[in-house]
Protein backbone atom coordinates (compact mmCIF):
# COMPACT_ATOMS: atom_id res chain seq x y z
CA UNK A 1 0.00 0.00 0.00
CA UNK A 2 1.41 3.46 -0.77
CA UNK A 3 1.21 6.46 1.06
CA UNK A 4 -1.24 8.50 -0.30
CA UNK A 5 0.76 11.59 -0.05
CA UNK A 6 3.80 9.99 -1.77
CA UNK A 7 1.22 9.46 -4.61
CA UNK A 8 0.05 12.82 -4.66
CA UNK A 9 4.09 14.10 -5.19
CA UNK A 10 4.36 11.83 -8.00
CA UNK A 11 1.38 12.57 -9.75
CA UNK A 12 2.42 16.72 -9.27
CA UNK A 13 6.00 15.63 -10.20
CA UNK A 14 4.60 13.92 -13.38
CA UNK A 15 2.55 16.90 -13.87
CA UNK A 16 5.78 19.22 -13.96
CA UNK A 17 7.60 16.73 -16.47
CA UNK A 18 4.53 16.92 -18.66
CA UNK A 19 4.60 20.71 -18.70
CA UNK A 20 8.64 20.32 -19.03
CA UNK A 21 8.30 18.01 -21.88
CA UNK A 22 5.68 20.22 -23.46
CA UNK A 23 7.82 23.21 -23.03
CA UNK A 24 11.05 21.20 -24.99
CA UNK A 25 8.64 19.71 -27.60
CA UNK A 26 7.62 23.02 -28.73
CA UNK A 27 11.45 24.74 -28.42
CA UNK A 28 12.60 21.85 -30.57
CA UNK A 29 10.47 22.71 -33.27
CA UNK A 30 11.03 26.06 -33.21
CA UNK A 31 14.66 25.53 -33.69
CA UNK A 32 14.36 22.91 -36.29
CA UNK A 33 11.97 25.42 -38.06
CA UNK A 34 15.15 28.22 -37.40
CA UNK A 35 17.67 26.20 -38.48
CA UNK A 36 15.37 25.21 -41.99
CA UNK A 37 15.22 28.43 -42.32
CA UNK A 38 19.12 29.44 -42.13
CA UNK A 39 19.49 26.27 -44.65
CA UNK A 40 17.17 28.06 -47.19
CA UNK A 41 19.11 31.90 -46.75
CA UNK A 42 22.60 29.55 -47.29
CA UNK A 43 21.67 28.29 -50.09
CA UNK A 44 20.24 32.05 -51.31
CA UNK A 45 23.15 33.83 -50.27
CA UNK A 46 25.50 31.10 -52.05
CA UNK A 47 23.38 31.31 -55.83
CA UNK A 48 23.96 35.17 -54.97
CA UNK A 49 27.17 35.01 -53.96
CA UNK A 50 28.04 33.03 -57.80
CA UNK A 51 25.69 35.58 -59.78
CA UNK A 52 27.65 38.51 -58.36
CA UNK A 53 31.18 36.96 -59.54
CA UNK A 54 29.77 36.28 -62.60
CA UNK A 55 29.00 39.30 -63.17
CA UNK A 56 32.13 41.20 -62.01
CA UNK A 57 33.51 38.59 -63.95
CA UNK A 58 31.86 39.96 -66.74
CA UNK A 59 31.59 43.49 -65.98
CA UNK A 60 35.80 43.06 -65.53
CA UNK A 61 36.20 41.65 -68.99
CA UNK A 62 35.56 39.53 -71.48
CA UNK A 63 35.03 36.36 -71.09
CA UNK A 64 34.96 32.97 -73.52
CA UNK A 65 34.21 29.24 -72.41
CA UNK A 66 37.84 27.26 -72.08
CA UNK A 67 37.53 23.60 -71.68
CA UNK A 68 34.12 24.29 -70.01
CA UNK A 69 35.64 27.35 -67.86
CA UNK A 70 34.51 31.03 -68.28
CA UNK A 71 38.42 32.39 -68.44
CA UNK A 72 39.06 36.30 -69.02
CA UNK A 73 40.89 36.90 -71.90
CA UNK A 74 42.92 39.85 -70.33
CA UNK A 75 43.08 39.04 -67.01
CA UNK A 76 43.53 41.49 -64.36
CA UNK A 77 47.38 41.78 -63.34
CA UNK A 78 47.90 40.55 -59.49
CA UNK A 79 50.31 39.29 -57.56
CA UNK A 80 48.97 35.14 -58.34
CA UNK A 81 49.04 36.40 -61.91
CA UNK A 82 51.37 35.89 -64.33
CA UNK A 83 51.90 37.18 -67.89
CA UNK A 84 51.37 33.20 -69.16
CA UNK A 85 47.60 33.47 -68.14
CA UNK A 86 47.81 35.96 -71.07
CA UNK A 87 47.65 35.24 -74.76
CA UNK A 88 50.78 34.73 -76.53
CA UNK A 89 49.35 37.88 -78.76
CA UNK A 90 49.12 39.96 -75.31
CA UNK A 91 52.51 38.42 -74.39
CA UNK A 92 54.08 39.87 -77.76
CA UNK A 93 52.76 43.44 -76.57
CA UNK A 94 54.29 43.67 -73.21
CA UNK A 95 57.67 42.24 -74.58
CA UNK A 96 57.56 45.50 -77.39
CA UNK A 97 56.89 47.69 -74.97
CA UNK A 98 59.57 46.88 -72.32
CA UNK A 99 61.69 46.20 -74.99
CA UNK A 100 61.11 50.06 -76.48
CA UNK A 101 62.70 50.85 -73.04
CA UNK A 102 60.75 54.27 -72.56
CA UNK A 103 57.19 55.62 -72.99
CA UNK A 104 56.63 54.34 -76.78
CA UNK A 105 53.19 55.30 -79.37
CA UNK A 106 50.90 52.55 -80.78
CA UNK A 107 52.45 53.62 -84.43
CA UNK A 108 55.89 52.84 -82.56
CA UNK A 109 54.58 49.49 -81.35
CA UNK A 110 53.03 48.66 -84.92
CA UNK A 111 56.33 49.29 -86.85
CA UNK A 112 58.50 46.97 -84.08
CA UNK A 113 55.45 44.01 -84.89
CA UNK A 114 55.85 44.94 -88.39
CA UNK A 115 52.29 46.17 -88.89
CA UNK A 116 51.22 48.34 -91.42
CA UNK A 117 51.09 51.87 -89.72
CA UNK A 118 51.60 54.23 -92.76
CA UNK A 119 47.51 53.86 -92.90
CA UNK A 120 45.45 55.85 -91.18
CA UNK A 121 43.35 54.02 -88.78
CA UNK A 122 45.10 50.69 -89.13
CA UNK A 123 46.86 51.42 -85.85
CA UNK A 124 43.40 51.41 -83.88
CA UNK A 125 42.81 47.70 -82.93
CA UNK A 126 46.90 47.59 -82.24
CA UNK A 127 45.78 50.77 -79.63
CA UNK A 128 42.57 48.82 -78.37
CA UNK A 129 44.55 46.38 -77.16
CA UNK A 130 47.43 48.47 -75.74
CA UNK A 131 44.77 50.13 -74.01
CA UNK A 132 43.01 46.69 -72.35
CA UNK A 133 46.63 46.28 -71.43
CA UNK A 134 46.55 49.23 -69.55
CA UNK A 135 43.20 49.18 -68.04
CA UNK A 136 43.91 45.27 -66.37
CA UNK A 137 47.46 46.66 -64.74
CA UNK A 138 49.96 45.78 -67.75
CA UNK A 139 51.12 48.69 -68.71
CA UNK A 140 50.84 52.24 -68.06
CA UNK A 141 49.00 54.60 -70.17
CA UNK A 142 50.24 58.45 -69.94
CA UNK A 143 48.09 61.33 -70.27
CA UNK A 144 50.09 61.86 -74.42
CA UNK A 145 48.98 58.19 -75.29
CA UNK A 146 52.37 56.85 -74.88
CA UNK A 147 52.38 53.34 -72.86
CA UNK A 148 54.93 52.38 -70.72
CA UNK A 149 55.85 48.71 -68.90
CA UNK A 150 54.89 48.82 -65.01
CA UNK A 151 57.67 47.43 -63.18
């Protein structure tokens, strides 16, 4: 026979786990609903995270598909960049320019390539590309148009 005032502490002390287990029940849904959530904003923030480096990607230069790679064609120069990641065309331009020792023209450039320069306008694309030079960190383009090697 039990006391019926040890049965009374039991049933109050069930009462209070009831209410405790009630109380956890409902807090772990609340963070399994919360931590859902933060799953759902990773995954957001990651597809944004790709879309924005695509498009500074893009915005930087352009870019062509290489063995299934989007791959600048003028890369931006950096210390984990070297002039290989540039085409041996690009590669030809820096090496005229150092090589011109000084500030040097885009006619100067031409004539050293052995482009036709004596035309006028022929030494435009030559310039474009001096110029993309310049704007990644290749060379340095002063205010008279002359380009010079950065060191």
């Amino acid at each position: 026979m039990m006391d019926p005032e040890m049965v009374e502490r039991i049933a109050v002390w069930r009462a209070e786990l009831d209410g405790l287990e009630e109380q956890l029940v409902k807090q772990l849904s609340e963070v399994r609903a919360e931590r859902d959530e933060l799953a759902v904003a990773e995954r957001v923030w990651q597809r944004m995270s790709e879309q924005l480096a695509d498009e500074r990607a893009e915005a930087g230069s352009p870019v062509v598909q290489v063995a299934g790679r989007a791959v600048r064609l003028i890369p931006d120069r950096g210390p984990v960049v070297g002039e290989s990641a540039l085409s041996a065309e690009y590669q030809r331009l820096l090496t005229a320019v150092r090589q011109a020792g000084g500030p040097v023209s885009t006619r100067q450039i031409g004539e050293v390539l052995g482009l036709d320069t004596g035309v006028r306008g022929k030494p435009e694309p030559l310039r474009g590309k001096l110029t993309k030079l310049a704007d990644r960190g290749w060379l340095h383009k002063r205010p008279d148009g002359k380009f010079t090697a950065r060191v």
